[in-house]
N, C-alpha and C. Protein backbone atom coordinates (compact mmCIF):
# COMPACT_ATOMS: atom_id res chain seq x y z
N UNK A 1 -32.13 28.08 -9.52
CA UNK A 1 -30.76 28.51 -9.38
C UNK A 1 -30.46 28.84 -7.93
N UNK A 2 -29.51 28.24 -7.54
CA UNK A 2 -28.70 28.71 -6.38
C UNK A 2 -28.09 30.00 -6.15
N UNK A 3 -28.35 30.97 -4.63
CA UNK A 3 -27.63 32.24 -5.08
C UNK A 3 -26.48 31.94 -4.26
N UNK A 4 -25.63 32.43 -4.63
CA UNK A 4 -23.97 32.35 -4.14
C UNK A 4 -23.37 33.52 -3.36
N UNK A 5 -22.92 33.16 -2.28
CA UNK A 5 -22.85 34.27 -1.30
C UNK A 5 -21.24 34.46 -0.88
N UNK A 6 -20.40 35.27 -1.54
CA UNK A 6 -19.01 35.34 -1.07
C UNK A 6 -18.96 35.87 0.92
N UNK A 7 -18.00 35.09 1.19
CA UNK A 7 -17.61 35.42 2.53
C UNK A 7 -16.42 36.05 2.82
N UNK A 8 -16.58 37.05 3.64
CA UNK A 8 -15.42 38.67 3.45
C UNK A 8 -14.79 37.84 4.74
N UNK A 9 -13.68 38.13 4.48
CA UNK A 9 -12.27 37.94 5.80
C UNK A 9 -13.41 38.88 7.12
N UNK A 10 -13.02 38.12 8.09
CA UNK A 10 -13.97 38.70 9.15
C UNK A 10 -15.01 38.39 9.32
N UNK A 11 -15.80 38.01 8.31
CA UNK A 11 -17.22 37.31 8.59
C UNK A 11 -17.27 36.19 9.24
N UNK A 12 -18.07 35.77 9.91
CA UNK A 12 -18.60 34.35 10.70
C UNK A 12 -19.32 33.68 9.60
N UNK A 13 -18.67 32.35 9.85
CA UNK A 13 -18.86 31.17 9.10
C UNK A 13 -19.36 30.27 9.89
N UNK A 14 -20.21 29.41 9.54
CA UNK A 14 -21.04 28.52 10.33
C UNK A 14 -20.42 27.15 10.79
N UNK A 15 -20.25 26.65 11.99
CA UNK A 15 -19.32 25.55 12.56
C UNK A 15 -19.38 24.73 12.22
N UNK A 16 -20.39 24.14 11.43
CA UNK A 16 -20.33 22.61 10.69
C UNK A 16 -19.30 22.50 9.83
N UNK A 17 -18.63 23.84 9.30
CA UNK A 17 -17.94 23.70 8.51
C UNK A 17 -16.38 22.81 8.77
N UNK A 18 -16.28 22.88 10.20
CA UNK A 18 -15.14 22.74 10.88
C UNK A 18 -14.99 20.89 10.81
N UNK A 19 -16.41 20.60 9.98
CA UNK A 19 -16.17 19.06 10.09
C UNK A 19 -15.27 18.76 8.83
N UNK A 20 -15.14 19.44 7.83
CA UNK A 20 -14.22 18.80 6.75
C UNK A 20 -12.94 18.70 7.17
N UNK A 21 -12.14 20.09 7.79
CA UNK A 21 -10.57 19.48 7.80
C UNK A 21 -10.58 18.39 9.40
N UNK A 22 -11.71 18.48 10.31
CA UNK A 22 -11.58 17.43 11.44
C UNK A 22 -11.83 16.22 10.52
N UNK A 23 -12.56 15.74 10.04
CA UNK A 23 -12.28 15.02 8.92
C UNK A 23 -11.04 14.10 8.36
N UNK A 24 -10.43 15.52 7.92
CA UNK A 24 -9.22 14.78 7.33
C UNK A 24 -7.80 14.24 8.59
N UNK A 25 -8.29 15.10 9.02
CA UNK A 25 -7.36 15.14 10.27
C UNK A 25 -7.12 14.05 10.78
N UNK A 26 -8.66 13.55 10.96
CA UNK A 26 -8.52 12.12 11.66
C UNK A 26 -8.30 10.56 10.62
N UNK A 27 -8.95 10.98 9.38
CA UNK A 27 -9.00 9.68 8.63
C UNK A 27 -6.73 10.02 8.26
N UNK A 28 -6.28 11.08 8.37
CA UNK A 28 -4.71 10.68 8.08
C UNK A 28 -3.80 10.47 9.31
N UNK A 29 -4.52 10.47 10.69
CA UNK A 29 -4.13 10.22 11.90
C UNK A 29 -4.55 8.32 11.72
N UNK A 30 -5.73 8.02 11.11
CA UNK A 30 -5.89 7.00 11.19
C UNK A 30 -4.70 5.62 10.82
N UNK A 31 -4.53 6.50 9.20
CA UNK A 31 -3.58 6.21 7.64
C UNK A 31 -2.17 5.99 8.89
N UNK A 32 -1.85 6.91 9.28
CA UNK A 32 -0.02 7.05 9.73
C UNK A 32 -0.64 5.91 10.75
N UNK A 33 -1.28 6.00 11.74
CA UNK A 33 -1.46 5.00 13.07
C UNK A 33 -1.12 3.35 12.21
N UNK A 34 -2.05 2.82 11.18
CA UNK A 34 -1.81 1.79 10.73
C UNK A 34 -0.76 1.79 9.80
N UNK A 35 0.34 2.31 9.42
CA UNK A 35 1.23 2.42 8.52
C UNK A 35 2.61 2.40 9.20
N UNK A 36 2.44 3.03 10.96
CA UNK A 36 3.43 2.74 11.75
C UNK A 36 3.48 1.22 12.32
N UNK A 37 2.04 0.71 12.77
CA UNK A 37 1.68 -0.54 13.00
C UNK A 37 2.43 -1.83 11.92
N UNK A 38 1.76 -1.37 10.58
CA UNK A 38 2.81 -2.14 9.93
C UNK A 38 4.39 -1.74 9.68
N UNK A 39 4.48 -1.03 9.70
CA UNK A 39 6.14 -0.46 10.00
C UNK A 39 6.87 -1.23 11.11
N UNK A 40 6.14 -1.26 12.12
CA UNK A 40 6.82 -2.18 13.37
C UNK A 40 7.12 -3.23 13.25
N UNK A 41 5.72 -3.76 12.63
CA UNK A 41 5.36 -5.20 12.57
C UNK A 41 6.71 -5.65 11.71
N UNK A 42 6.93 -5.01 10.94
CA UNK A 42 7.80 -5.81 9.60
C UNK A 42 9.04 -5.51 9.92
N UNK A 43 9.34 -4.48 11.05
CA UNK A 43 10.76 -4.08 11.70
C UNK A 43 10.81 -5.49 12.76
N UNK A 44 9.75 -5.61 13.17
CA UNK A 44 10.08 -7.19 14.46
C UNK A 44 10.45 -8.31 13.08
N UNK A 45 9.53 -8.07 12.50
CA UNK A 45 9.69 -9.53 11.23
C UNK A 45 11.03 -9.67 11.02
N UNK A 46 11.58 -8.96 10.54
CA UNK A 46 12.72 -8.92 9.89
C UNK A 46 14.11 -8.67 10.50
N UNK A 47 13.66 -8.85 12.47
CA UNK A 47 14.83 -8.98 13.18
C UNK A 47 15.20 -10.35 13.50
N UNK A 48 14.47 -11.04 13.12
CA UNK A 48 14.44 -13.02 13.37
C UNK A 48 14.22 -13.64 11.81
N UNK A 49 14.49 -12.83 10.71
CA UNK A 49 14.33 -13.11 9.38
C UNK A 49 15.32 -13.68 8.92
N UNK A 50 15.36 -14.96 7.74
CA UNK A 50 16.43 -15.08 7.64
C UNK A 50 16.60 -15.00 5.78
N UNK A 51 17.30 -14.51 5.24
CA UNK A 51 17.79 -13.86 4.09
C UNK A 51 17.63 -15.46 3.19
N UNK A 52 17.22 -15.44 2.30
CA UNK A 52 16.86 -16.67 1.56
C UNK A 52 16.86 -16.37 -0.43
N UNK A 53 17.42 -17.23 -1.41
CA UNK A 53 17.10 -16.50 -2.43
C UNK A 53 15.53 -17.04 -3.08
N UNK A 54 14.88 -16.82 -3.88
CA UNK A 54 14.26 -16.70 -4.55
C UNK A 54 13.93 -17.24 -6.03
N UNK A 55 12.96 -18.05 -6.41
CA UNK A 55 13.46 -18.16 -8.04
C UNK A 55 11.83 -17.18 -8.55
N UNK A 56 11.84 -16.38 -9.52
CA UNK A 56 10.56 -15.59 -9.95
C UNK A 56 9.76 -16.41 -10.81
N UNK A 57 8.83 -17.51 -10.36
CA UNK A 57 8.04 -18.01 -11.42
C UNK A 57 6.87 -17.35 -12.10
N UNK A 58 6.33 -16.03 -11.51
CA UNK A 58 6.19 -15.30 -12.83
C UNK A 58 5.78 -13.67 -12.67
N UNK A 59 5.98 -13.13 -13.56
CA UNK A 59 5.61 -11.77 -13.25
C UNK A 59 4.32 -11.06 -14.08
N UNK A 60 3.98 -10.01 -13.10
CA UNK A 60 3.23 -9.49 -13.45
C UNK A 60 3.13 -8.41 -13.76
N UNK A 61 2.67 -7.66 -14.18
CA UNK A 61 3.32 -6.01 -14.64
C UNK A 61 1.28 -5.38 -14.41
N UNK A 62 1.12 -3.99 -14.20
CA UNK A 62 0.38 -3.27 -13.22
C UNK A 62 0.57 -1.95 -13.87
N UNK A 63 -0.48 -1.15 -14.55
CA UNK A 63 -0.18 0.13 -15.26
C UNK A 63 -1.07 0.96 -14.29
N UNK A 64 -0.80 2.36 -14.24
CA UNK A 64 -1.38 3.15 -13.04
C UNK A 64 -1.36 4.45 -14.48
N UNK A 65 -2.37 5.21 -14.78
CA UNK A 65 -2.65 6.26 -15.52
C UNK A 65 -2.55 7.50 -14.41
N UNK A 66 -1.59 8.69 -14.77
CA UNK A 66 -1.76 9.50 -13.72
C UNK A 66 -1.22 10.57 -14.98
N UNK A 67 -0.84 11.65 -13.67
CA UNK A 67 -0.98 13.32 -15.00
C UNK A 67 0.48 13.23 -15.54
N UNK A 68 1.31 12.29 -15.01
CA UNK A 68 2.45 12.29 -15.61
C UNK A 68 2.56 11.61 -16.88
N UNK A 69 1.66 10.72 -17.11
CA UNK A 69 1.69 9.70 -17.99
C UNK A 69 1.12 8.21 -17.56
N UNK A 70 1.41 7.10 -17.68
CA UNK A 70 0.81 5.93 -17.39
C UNK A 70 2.32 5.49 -16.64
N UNK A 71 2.41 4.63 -15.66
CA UNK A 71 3.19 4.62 -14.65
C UNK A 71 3.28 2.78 -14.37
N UNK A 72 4.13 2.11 -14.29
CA UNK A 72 4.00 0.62 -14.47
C UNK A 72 4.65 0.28 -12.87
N UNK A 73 4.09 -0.80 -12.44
CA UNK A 73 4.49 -1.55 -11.59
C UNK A 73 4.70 -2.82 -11.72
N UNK A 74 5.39 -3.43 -11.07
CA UNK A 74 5.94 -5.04 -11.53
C UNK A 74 5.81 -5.84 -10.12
N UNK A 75 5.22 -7.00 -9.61
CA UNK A 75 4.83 -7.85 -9.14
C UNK A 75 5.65 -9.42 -9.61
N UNK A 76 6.04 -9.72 -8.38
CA UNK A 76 6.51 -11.25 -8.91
C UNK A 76 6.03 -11.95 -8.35
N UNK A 77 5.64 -13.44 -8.66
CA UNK A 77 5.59 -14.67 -7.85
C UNK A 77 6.62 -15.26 -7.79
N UNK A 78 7.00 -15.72 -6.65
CA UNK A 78 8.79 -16.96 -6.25
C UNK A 78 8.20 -18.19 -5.73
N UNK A 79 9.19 -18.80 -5.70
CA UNK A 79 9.29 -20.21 -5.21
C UNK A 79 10.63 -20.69 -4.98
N UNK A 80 10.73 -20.81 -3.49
CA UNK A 80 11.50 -20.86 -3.09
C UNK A 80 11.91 -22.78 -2.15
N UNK A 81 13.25 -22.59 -1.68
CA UNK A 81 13.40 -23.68 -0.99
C UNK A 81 14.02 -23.75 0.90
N UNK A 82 13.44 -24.36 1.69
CA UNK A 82 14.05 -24.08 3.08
C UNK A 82 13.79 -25.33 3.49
N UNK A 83 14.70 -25.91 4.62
CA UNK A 83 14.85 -26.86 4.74
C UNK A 83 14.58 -28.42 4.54
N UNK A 84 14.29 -28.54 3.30
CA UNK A 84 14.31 -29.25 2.52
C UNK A 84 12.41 -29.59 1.90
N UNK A 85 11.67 -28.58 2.03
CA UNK A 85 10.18 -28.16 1.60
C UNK A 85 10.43 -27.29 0.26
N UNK A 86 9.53 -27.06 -0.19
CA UNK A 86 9.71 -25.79 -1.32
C UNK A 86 8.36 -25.33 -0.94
N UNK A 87 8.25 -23.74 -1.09
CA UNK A 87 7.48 -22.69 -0.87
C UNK A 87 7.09 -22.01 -1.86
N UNK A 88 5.76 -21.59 -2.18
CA UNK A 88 5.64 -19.93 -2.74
C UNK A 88 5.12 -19.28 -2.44
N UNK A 89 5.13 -18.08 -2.72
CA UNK A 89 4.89 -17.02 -2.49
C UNK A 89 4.39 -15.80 -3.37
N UNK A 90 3.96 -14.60 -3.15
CA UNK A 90 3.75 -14.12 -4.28
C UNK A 90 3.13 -12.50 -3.73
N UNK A 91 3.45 -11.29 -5.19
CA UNK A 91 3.34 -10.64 -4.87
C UNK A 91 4.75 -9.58 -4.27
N UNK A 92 5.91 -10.00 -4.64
CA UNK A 92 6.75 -9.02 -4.48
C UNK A 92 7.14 -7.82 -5.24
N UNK A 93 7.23 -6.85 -5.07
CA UNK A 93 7.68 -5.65 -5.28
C UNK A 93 9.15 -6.22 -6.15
N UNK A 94 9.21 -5.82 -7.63
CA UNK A 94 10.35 -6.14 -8.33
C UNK A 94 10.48 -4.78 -9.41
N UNK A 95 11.40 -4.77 -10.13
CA UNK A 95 12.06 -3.78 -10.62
C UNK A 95 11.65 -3.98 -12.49
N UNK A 96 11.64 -3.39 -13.55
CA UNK A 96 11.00 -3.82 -14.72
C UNK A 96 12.10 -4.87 -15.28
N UNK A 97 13.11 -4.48 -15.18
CA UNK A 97 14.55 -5.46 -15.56
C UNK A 97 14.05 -7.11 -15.11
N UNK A 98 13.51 -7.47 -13.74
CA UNK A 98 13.59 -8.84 -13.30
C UNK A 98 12.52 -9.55 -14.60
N UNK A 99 12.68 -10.79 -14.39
CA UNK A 99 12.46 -11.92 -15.40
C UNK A 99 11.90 -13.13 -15.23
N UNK A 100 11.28 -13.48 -15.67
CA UNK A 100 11.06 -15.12 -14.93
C UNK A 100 12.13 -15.78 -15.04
N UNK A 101 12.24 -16.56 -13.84
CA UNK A 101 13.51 -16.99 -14.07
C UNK A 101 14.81 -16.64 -12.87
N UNK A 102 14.57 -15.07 -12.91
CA UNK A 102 15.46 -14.76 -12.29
C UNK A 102 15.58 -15.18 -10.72
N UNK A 103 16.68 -14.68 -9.92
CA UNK A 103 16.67 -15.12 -8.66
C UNK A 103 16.49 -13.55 -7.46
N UNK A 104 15.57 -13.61 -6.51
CA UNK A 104 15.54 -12.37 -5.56
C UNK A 104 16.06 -12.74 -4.30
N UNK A 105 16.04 -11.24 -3.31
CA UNK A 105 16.15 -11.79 -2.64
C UNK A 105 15.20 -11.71 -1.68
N UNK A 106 14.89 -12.57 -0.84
CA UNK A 106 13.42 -12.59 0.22
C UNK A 106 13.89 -12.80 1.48
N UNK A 107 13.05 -12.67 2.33
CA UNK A 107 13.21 -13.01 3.67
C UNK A 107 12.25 -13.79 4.39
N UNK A 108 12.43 -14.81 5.22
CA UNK A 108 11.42 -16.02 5.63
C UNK A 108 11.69 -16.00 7.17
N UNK A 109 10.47 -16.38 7.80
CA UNK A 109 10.21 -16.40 9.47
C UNK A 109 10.80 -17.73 9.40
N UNK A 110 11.78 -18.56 10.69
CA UNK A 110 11.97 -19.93 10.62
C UNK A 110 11.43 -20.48 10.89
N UNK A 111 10.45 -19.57 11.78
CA UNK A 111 9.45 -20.50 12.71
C UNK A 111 8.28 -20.81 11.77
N UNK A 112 8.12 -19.65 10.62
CA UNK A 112 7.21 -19.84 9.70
C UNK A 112 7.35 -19.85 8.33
N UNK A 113 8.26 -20.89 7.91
CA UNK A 113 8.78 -20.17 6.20
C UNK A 113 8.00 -20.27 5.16
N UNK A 114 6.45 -19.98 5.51
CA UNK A 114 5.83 -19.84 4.43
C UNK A 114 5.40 -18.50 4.80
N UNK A 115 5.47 -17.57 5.83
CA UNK A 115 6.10 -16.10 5.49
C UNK A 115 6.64 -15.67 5.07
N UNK A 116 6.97 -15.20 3.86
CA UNK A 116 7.90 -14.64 3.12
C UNK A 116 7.87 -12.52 3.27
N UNK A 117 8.75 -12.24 2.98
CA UNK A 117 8.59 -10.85 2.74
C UNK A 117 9.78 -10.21 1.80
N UNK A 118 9.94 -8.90 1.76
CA UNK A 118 10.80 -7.94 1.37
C UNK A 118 10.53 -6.84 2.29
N UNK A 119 12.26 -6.42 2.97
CA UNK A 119 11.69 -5.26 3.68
C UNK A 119 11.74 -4.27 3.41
N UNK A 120 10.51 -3.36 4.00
CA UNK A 120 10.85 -1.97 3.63
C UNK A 120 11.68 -0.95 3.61
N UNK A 121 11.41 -0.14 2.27
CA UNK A 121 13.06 0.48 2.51
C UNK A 121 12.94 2.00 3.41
N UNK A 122 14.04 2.53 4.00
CA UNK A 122 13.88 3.41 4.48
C UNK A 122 13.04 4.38 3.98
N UNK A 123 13.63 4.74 2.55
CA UNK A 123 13.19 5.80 1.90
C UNK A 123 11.64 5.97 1.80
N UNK A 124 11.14 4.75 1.58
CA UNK A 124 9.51 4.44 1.13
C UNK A 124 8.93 4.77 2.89
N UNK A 125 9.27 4.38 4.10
CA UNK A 125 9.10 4.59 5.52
C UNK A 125 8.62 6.40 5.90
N UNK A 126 9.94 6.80 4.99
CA UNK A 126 9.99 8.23 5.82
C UNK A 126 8.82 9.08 4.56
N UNK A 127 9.02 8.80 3.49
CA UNK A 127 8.24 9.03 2.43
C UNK A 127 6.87 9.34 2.83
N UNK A 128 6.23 8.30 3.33
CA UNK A 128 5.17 7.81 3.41
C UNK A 128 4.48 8.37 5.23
N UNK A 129 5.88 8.37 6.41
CA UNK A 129 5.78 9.14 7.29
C UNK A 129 5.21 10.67 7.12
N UNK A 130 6.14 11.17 6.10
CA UNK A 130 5.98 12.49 5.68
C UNK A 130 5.07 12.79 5.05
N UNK A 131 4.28 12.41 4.51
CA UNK A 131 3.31 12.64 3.65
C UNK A 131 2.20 12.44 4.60
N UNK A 132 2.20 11.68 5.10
CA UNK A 132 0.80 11.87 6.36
C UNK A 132 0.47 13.09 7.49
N UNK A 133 2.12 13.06 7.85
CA UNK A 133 2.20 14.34 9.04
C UNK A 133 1.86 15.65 8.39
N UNK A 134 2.33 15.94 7.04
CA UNK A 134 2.03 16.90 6.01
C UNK A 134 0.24 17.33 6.45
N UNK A 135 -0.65 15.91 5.76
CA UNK A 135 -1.66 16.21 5.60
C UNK A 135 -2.24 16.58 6.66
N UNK A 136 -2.01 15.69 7.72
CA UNK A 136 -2.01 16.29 9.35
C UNK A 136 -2.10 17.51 9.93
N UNK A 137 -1.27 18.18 9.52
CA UNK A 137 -1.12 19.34 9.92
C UNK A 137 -1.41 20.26 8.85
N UNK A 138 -1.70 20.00 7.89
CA UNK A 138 -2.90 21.18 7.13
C UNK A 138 -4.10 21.09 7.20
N UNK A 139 -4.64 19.79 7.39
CA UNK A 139 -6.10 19.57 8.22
C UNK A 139 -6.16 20.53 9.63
N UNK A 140 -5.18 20.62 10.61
CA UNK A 140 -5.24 21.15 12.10
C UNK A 140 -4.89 22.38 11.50
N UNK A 141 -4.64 23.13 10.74
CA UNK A 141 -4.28 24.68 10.68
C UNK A 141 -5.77 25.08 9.55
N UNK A 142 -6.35 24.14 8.82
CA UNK A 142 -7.83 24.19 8.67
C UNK A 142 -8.65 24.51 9.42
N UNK A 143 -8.42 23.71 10.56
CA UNK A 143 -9.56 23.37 11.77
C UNK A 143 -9.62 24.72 12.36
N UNK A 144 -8.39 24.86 12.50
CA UNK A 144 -8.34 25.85 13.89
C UNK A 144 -8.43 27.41 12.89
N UNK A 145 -8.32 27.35 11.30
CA UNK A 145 -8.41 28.69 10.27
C UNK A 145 -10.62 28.72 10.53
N UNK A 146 -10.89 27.61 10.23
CA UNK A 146 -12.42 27.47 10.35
C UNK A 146 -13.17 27.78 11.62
N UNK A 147 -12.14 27.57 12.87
CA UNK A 147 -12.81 27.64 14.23
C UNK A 147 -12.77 29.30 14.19
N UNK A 148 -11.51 29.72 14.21
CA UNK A 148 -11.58 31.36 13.73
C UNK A 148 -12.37 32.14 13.48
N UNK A 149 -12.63 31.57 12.47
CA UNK A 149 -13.76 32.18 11.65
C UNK A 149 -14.83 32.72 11.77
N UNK A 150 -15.42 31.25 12.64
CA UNK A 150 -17.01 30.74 13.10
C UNK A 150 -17.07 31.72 14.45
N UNK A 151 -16.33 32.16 15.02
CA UNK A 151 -16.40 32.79 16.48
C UNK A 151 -16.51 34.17 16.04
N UNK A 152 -17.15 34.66 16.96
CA UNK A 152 -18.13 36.00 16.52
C UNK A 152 -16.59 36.87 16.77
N UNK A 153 -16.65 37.72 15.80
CA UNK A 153 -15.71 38.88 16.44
C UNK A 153 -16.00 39.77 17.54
N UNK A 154 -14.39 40.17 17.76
CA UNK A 154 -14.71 40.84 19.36
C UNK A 154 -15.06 42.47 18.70
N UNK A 155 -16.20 42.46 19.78
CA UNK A 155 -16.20 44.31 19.52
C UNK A 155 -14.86 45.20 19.66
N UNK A 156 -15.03 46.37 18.87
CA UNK A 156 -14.44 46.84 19.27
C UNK A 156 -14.33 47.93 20.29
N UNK A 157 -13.66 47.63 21.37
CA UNK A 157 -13.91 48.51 22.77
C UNK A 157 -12.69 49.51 22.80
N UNK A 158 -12.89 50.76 22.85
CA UNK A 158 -11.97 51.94 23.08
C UNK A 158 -12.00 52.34 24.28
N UNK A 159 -11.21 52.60 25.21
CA UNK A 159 -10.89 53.76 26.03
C UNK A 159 -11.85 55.02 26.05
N UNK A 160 -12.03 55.65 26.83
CA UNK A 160 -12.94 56.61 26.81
C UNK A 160 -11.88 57.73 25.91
N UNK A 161 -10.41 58.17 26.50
CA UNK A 161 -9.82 58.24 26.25
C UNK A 161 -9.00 58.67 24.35
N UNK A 162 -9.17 57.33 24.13
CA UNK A 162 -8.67 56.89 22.78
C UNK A 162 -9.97 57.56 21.84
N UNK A 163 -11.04 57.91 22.22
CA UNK A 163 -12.20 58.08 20.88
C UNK A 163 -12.15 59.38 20.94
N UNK A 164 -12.36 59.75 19.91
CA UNK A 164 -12.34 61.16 18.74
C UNK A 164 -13.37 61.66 18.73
């Protein structure tokens, strides 16, 4: 058996500890760094994009089990037409309503129209911004609660004065 040792506010804690929230700190510095990267990327994409429709040749549907319940996602494949080629594509973000069959709408590089995309929406951008900077900064108020810690307290020094 292991003995278990509570640690009183004020006590020194040992500095290795300071590797879990540096840790997180950095693997969600990592997360936002590549999430802005593609954020850009698909903000340049989609300034030379040109708006194209879509036909859904087929969908796919995607169940996610979580504490709310089981949670569905929907996936389409298209096939589309541009200057006189036909394309597909696959893998778009669709809504449970769409259908095979139905028509979306996509966006294609001219220079490359077997790039296809959908762009991101604001909401999902800042969402997803926010949720990183969040973790960010409770990792760094970790770090620096753990660095605290680990540093020996200061004596306490009185005045000749001040003692009783």
């Amino acid at each position: 058996m292991g003995v278990t040792q509570k640690v009183q506010f004020g006590q020194r804690i040992p500095r290795w500890i300071m590797i879990f929230p540096l840790m997180m700190v950095i693997f969600c510095s990592v997360l936002l760094f590549f999430f802005l990267q593609e954020k850009s990327e698909n903000d340049r994409f989609m300034e030379t994009a040109v708006p194209i429709n879509a036909e859904c040749t087929e969908i796919h549907m995607f169940s996610d089990i979580g504490e709310d319940g089981t949670e569905y996602y929907y996936r389409a494949d298209v096939q589309y037409e541009y200057d006189g080629a036909i394309y597909q594509a696959d893998d778009f973000k669709v809504t449970e309503s769409t259908l095979k069959g139905d028509t979306i709408r996509i966006y294609i590089s001219p220079e490359n129209p077997s790039d296809a995309r959908i762009p991101m929406s604001s909401a999902e951008a800042v969402f997803s911004i926010a949720i990183w900077s969040v973790m960010i900064i409770i990792g760094v108020i970790m770090t620096l609660i753990a660095f605290k810690m680990s540093c020996k307290p200061k004596a306490d020094v009185r005045e000749p004065w001040e003692m009783k």
